[in-house]
PDB file of N, CA and C in Angstrom:
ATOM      1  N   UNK A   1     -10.412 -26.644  46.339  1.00  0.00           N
ATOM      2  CA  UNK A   1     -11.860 -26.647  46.236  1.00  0.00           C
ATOM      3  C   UNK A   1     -12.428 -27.774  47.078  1.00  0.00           C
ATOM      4  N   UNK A   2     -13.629 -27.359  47.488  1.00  0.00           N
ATOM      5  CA  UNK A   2     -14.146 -28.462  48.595  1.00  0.00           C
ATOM      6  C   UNK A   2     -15.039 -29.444  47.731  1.00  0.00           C
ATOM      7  N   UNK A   3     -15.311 -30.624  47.863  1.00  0.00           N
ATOM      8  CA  UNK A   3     -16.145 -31.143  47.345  1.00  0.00           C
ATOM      9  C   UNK A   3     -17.309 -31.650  48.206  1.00  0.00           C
ATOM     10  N   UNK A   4     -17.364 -30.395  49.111  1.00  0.00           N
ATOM     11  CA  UNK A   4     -18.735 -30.312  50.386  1.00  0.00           C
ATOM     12  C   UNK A   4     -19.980 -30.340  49.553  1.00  0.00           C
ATOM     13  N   UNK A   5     -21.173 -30.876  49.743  1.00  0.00           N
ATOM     14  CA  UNK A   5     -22.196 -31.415  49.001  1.00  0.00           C
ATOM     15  C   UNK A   5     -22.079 -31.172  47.592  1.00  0.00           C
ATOM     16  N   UNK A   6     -21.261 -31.399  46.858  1.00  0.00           N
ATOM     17  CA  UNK A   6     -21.220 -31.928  45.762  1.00  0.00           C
ATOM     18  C   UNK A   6     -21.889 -32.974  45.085  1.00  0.00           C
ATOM     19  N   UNK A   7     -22.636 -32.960  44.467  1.00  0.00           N
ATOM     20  CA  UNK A   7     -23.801 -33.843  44.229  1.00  0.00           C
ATOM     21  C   UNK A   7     -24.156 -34.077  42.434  1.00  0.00           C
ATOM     22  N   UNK A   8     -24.177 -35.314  42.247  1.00  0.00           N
ATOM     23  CA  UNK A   8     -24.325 -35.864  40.696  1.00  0.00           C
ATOM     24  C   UNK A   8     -26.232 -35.774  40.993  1.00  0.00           C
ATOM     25  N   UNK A   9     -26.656 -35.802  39.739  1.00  0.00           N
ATOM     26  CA  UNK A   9     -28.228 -35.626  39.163  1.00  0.00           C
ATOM     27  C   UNK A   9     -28.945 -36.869  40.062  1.00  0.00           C
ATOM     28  N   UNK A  10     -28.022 -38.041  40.381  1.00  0.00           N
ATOM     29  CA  UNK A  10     -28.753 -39.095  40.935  1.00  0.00           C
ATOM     30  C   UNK A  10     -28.474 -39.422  42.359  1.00  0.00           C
ATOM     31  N   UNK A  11     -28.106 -38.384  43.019  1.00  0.00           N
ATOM     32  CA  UNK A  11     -28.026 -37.960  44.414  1.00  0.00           C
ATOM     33  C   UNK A  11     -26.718 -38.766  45.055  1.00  0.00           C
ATOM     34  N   UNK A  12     -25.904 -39.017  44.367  1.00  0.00           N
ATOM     35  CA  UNK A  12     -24.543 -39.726  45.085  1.00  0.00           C
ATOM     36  C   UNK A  12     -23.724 -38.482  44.524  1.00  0.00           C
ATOM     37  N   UNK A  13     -22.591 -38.696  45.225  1.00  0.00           N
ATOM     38  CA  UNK A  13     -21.219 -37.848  45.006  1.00  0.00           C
ATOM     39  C   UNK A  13     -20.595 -38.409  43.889  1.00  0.00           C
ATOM     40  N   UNK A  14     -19.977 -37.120  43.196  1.00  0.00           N
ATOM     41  CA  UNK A  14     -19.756 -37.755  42.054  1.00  0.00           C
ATOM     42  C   UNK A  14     -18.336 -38.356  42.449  1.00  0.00           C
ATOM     43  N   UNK A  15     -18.023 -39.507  41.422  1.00  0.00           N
ATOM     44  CA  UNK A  15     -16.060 -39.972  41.861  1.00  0.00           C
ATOM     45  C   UNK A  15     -16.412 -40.285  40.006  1.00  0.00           C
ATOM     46  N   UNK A  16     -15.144 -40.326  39.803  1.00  0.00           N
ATOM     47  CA  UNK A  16     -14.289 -40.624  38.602  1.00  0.00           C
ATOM     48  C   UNK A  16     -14.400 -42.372  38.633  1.00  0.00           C
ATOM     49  N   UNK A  17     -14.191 -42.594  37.261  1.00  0.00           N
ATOM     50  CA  UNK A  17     -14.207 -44.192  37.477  1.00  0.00           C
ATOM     51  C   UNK A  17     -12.629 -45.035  38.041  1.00  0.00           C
ATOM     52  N   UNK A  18     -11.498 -44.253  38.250  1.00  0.00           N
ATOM     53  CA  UNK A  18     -10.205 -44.499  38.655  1.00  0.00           C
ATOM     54  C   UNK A  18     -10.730 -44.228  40.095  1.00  0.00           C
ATOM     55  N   UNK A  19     -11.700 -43.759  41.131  1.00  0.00           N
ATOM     56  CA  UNK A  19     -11.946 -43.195  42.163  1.00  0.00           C
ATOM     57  C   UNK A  19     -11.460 -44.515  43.211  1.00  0.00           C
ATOM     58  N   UNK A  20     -10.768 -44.518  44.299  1.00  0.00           N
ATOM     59  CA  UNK A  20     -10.362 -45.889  44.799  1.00  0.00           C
ATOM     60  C   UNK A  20     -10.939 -45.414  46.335  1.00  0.00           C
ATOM     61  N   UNK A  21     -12.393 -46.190  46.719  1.00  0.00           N
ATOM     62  CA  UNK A  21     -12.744 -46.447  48.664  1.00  0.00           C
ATOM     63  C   UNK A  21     -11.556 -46.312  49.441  1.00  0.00           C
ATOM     64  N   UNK A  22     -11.507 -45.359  50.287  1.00  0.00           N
ATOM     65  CA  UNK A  22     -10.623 -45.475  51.113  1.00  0.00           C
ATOM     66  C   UNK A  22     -10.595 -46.670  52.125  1.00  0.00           C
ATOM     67  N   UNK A  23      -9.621 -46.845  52.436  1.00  0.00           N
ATOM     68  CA  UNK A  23      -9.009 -48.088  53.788  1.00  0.00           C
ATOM     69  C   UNK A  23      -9.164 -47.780  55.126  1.00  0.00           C
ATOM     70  N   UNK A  24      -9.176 -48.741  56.140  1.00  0.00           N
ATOM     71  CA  UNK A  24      -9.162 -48.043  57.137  1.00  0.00           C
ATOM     72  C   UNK A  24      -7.567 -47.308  57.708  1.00  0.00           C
ATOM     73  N   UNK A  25      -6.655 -48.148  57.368  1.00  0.00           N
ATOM     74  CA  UNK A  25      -5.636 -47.588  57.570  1.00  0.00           C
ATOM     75  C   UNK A  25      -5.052 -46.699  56.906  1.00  0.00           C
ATOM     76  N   UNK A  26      -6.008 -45.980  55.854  1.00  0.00           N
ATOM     77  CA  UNK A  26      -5.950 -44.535  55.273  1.00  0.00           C
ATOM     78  C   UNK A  26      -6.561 -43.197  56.194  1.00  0.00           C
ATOM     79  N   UNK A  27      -7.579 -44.047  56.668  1.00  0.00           N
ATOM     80  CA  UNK A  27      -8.127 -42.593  57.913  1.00  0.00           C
ATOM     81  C   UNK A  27      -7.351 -42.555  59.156  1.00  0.00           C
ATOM     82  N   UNK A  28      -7.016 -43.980  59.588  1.00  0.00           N
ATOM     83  CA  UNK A  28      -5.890 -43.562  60.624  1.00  0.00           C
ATOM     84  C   UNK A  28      -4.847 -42.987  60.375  1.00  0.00           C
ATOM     85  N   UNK A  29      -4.415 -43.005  59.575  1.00  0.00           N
ATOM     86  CA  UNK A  29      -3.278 -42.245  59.356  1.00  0.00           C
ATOM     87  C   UNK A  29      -3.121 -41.037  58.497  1.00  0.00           C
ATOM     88  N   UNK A  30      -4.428 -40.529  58.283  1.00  0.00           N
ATOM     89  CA  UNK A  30      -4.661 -39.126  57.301  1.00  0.00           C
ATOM     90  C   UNK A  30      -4.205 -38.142  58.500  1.00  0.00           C
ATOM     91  N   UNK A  31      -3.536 -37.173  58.572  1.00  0.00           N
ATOM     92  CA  UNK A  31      -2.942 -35.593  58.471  1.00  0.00           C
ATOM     93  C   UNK A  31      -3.250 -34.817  57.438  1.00  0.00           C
ATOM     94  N   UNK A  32      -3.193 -33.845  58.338  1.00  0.00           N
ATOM     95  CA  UNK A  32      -3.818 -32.547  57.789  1.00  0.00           C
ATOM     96  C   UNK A  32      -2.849 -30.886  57.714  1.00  0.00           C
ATOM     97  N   UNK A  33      -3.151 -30.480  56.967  1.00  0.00           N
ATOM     98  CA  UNK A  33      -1.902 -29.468  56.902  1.00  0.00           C
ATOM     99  C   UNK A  33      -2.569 -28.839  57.849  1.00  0.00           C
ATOM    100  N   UNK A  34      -1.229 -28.086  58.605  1.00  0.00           N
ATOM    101  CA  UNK A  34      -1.530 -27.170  59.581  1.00  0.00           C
ATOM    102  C   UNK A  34      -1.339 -25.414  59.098  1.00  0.00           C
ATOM    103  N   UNK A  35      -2.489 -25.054  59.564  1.00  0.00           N
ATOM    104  CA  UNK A  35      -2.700 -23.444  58.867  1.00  0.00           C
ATOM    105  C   UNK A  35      -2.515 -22.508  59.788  1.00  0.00           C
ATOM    106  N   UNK A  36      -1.447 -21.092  58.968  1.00  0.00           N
ATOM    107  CA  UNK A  36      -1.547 -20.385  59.853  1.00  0.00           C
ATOM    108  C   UNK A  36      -0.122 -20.452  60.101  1.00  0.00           C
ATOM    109  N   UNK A  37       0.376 -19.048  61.039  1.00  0.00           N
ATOM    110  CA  UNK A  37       1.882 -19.252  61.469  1.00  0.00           C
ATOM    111  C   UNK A  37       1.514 -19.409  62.678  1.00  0.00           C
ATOM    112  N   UNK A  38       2.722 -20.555  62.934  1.00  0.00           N
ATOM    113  CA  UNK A  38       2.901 -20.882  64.424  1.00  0.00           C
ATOM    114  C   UNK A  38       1.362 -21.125  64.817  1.00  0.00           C
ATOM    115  N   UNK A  39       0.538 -21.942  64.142  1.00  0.00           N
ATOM    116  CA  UNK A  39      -1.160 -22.246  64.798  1.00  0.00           C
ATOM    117  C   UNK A  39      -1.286 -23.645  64.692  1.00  0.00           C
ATOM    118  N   UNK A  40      -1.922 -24.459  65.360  1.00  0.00           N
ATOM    119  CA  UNK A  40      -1.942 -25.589  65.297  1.00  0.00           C
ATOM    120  C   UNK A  40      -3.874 -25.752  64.688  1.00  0.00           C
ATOM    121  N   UNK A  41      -3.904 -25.114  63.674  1.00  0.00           N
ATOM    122  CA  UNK A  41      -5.291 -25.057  62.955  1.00  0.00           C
ATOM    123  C   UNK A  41      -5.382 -25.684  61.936  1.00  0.00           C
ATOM    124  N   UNK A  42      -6.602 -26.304  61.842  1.00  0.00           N
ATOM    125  CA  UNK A  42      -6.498 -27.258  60.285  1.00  0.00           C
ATOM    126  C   UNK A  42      -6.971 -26.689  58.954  1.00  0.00           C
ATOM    127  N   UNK A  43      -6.413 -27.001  57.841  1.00  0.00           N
ATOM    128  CA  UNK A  43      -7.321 -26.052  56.711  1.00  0.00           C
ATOM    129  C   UNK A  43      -8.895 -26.416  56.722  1.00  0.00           C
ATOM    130  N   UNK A  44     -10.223 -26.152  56.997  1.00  0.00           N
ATOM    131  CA  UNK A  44     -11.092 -26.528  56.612  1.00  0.00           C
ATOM    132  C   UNK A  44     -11.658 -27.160  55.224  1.00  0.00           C
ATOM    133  N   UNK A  45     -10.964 -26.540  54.298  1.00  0.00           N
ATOM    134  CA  UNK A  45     -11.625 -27.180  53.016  1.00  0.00           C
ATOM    135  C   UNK A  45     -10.570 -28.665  53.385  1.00  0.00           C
ATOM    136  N   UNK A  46      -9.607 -28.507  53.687  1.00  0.00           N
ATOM    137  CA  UNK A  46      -8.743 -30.044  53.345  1.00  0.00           C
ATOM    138  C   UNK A  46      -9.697 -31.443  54.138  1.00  0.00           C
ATOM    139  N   UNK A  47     -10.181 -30.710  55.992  1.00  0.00           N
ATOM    140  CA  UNK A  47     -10.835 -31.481  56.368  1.00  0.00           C
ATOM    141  C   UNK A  47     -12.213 -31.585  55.639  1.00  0.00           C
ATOM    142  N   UNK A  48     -12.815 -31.121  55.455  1.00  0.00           N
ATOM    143  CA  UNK A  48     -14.424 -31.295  54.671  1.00  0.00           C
ATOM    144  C   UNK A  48     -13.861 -31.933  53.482  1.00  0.00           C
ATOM    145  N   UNK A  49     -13.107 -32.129  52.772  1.00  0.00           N
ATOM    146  CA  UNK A  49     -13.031 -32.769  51.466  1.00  0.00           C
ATOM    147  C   UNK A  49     -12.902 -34.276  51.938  1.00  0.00           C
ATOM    148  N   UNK A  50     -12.022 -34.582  52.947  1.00  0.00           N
ATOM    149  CA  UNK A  50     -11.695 -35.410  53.516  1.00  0.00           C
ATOM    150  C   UNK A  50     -13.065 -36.232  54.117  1.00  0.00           C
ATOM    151  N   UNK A  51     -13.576 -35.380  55.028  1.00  0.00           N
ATOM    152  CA  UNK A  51     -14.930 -35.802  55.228  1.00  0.00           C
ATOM    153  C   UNK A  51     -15.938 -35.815  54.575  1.00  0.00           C
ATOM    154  N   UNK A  52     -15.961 -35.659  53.216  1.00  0.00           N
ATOM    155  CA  UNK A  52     -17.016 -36.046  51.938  1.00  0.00           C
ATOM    156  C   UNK A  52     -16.358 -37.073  51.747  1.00  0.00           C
ATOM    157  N   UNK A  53     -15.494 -37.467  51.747  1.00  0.00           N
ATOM    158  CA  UNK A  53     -15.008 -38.939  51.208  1.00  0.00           C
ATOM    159  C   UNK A  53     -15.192 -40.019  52.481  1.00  0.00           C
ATOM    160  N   UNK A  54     -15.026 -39.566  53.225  1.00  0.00           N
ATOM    161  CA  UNK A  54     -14.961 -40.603  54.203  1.00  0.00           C
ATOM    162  C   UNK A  54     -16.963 -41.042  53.940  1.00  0.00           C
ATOM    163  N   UNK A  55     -17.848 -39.701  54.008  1.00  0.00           N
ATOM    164  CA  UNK A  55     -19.241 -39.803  53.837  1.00  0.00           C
ATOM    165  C   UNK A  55     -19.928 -40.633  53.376  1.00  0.00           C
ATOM    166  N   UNK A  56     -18.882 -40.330  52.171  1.00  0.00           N
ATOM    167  CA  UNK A  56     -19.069 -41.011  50.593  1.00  0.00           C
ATOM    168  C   UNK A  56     -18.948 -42.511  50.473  1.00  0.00           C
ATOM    169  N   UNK A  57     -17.740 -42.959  51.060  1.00  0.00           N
ATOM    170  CA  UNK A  57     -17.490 -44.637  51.316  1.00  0.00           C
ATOM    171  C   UNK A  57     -18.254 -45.041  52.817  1.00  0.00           C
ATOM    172  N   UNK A  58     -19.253 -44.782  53.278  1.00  0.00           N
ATOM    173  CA  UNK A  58     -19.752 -45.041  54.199  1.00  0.00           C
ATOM    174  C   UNK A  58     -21.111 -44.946  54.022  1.00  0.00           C
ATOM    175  N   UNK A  59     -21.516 -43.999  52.926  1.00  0.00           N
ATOM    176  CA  UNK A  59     -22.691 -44.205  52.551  1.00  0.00           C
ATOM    177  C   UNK A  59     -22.571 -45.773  51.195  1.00  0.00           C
ATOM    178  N   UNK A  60     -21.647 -45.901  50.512  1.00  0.00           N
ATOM    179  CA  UNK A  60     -21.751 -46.754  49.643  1.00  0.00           C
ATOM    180  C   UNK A  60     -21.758 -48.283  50.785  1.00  0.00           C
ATOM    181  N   UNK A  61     -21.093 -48.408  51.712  1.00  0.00           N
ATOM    182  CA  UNK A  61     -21.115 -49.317  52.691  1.00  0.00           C
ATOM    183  C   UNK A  61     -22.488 -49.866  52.989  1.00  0.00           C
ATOM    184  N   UNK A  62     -22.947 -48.509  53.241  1.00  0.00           N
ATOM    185  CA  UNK A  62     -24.819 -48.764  54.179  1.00  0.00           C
ATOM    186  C   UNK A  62     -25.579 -49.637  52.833  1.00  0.00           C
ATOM    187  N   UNK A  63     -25.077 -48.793  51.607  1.00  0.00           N
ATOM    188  CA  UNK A  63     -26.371 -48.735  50.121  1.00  0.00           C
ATOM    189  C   UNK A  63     -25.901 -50.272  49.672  1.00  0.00           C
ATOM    190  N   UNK A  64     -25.111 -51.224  49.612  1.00  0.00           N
ATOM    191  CA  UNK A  64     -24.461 -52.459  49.469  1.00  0.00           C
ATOM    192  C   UNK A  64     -25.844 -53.399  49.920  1.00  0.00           C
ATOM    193  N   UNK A  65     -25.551 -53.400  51.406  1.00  0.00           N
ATOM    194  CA  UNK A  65     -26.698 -54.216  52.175  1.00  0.00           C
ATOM    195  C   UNK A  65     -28.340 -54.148  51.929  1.00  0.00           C
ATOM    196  N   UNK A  66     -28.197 -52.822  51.668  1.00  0.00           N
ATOM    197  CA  UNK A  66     -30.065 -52.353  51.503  1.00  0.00           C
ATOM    198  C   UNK A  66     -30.706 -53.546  49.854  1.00  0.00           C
ATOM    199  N   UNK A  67     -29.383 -52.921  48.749  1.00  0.00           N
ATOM    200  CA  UNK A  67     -29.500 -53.271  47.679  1.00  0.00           C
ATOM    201  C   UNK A  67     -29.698 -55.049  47.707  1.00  0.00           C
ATOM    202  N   UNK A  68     -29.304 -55.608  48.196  1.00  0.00           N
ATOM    203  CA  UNK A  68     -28.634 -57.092  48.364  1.00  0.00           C
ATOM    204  C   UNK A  68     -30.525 -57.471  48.837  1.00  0.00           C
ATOM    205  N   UNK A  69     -30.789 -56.891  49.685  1.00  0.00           N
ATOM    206  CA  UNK A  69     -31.944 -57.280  51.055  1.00  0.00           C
ATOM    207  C   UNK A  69     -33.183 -56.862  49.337  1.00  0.00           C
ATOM    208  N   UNK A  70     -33.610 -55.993  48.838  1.00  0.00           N
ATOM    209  CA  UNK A  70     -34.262 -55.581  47.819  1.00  0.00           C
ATOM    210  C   UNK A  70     -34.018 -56.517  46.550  1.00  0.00           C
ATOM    211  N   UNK A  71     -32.763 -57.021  46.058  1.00  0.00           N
ATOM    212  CA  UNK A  71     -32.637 -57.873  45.086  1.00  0.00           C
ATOM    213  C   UNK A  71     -33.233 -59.412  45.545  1.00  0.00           C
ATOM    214  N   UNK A  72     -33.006 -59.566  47.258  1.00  0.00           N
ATOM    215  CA  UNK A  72     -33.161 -60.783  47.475  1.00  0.00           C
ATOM    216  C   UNK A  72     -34.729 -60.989  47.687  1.00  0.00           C
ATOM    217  N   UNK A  73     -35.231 -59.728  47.991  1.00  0.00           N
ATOM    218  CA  UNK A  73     -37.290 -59.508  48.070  1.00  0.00           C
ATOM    219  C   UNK A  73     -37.599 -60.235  46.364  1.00  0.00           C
ATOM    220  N   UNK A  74     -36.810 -59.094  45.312  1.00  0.00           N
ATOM    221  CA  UNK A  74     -37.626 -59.324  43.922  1.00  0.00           C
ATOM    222  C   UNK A  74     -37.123 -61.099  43.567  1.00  0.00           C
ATOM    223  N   UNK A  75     -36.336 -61.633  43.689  1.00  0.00           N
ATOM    224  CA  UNK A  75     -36.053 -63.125  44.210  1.00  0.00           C
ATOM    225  C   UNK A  75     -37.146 -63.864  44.374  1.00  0.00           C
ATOM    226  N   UNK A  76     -36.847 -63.685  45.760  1.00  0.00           N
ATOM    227  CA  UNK A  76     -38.535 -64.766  46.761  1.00  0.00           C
ATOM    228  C   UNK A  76     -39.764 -64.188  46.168  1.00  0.00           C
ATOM    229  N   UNK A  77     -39.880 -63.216  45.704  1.00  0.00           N
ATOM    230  CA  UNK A  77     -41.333 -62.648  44.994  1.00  0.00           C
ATOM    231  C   UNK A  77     -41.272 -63.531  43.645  1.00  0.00           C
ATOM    232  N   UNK A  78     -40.521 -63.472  43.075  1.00  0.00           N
ATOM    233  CA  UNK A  78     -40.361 -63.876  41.886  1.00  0.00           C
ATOM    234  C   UNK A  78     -40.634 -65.939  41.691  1.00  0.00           C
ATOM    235  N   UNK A  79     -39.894 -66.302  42.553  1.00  0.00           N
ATOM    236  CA  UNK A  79     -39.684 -67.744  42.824  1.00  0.00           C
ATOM    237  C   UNK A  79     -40.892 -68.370  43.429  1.00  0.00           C
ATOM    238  N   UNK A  80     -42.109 -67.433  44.280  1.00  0.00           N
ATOM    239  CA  UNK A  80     -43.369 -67.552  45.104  1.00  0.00           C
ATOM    240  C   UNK A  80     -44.248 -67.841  43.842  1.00  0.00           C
ATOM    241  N   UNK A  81     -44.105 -66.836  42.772  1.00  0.00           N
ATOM    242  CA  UNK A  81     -45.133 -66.371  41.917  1.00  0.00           C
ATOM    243  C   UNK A  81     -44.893 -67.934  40.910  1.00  0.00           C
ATOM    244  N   UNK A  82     -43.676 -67.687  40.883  1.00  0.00           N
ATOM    245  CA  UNK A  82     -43.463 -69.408  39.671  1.00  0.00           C
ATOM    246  C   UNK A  82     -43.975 -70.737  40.499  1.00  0.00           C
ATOM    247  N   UNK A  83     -43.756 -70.914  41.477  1.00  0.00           N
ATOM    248  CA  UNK A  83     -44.122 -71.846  42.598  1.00  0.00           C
ATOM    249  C   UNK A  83     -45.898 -71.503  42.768  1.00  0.00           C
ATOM    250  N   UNK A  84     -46.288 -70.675  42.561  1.00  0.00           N
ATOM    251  CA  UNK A  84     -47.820 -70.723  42.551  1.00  0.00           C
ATOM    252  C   UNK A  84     -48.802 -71.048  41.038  1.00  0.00           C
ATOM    253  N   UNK A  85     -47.394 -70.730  40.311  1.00  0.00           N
ATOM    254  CA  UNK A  85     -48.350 -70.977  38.699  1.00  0.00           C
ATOM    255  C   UNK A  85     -47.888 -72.640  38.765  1.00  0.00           C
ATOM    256  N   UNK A  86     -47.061 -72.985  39.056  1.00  0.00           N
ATOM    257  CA  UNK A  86     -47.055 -74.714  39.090  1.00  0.00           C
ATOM    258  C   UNK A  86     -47.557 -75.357  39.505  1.00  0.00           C
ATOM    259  N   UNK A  87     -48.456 -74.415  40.567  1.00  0.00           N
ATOM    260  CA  UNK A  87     -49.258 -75.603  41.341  1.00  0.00           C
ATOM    261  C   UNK A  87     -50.185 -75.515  40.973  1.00  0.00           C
ATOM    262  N   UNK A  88     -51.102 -74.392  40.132  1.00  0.00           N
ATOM    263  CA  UNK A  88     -52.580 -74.124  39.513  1.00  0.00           C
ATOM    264  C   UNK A  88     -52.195 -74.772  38.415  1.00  0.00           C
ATOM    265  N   UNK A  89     -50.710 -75.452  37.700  1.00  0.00           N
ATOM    266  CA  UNK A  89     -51.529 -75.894  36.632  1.00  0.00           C
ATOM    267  C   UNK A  89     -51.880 -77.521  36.902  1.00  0.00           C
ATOM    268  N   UNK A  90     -50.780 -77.896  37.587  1.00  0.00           N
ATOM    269  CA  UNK A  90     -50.984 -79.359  38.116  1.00  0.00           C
ATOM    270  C   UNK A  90     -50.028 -80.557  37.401  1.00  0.00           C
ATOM    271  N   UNK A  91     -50.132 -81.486  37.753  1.00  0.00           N
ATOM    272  CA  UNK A  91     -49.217 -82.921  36.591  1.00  0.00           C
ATOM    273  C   UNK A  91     -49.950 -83.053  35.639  1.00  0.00           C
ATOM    274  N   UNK A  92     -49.256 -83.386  34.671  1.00  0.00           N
ATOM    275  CA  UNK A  92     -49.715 -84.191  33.496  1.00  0.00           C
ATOM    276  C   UNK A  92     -50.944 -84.995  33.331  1.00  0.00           C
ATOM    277  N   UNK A  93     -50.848 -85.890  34.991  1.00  0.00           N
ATOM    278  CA  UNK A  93     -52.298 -86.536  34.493  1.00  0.00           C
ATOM    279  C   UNK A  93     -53.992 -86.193  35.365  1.00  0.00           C
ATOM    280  N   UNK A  94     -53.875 -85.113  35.500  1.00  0.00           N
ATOM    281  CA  UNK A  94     -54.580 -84.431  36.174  1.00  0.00           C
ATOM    282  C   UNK A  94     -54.950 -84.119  37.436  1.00  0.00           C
ATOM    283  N   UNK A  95     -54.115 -84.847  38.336  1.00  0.00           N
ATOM    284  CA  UNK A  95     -54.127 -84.549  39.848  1.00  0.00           C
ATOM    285  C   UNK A  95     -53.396 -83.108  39.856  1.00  0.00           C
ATOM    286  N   UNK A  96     -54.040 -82.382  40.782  1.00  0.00           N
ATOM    287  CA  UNK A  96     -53.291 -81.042  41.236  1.00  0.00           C
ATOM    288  C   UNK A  96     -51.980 -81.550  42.319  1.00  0.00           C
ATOM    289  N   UNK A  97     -51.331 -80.276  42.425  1.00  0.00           N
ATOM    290  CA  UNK A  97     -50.168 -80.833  43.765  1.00  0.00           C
ATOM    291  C   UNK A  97     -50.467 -80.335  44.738  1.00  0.00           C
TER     292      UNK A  97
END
């Protein structure tokens, strides 16, 4: 069975929680059964399964960085907003900063 757009409710592919990112020295060295007598043809479902996974750890690659860049916005938003209520309220003895 292919797991060609195979798709969970929240738009990622689904994997199992045992599911392990492939390596790079797993795609170099992936083979493929050859189909057919005497044909030097590849099974299609074997390659497309293959290439949902490869998809799959390459989209989680891209979604890493985006996430990081978005956590680090609500951050500096967050740290701006505290840094602006400290300065409206001022020191103790009534000078502002």
């Amino acid at each position: 069975m292919s797991l060609r757009n195979h798709k969970t409710g929240t738009g990622g592919t689904y994997r199992s929680g045992a599911y392990l990112s492939l390596l790079p020295w797993q795609v170099r060295e992936r083979r493929f059964k050859p189909v057919g007598f005497r044909r030097r043809a590849l099974d299609p479902d074997d390659v497309y399964a293959f290439l949902d996974r490869v998809a799959g750890d390459m989209a989680n690659v891209y979604a890493a960085p985006a996430a990081s860049r978005r956590e680090t916005a609500l951050i500096k938003d967050a740290l701006r907003r505290r840094q602006s209520d400290q300065a409206s309220v001022g020191d103790p003895r009534g000078d502002q900063r």
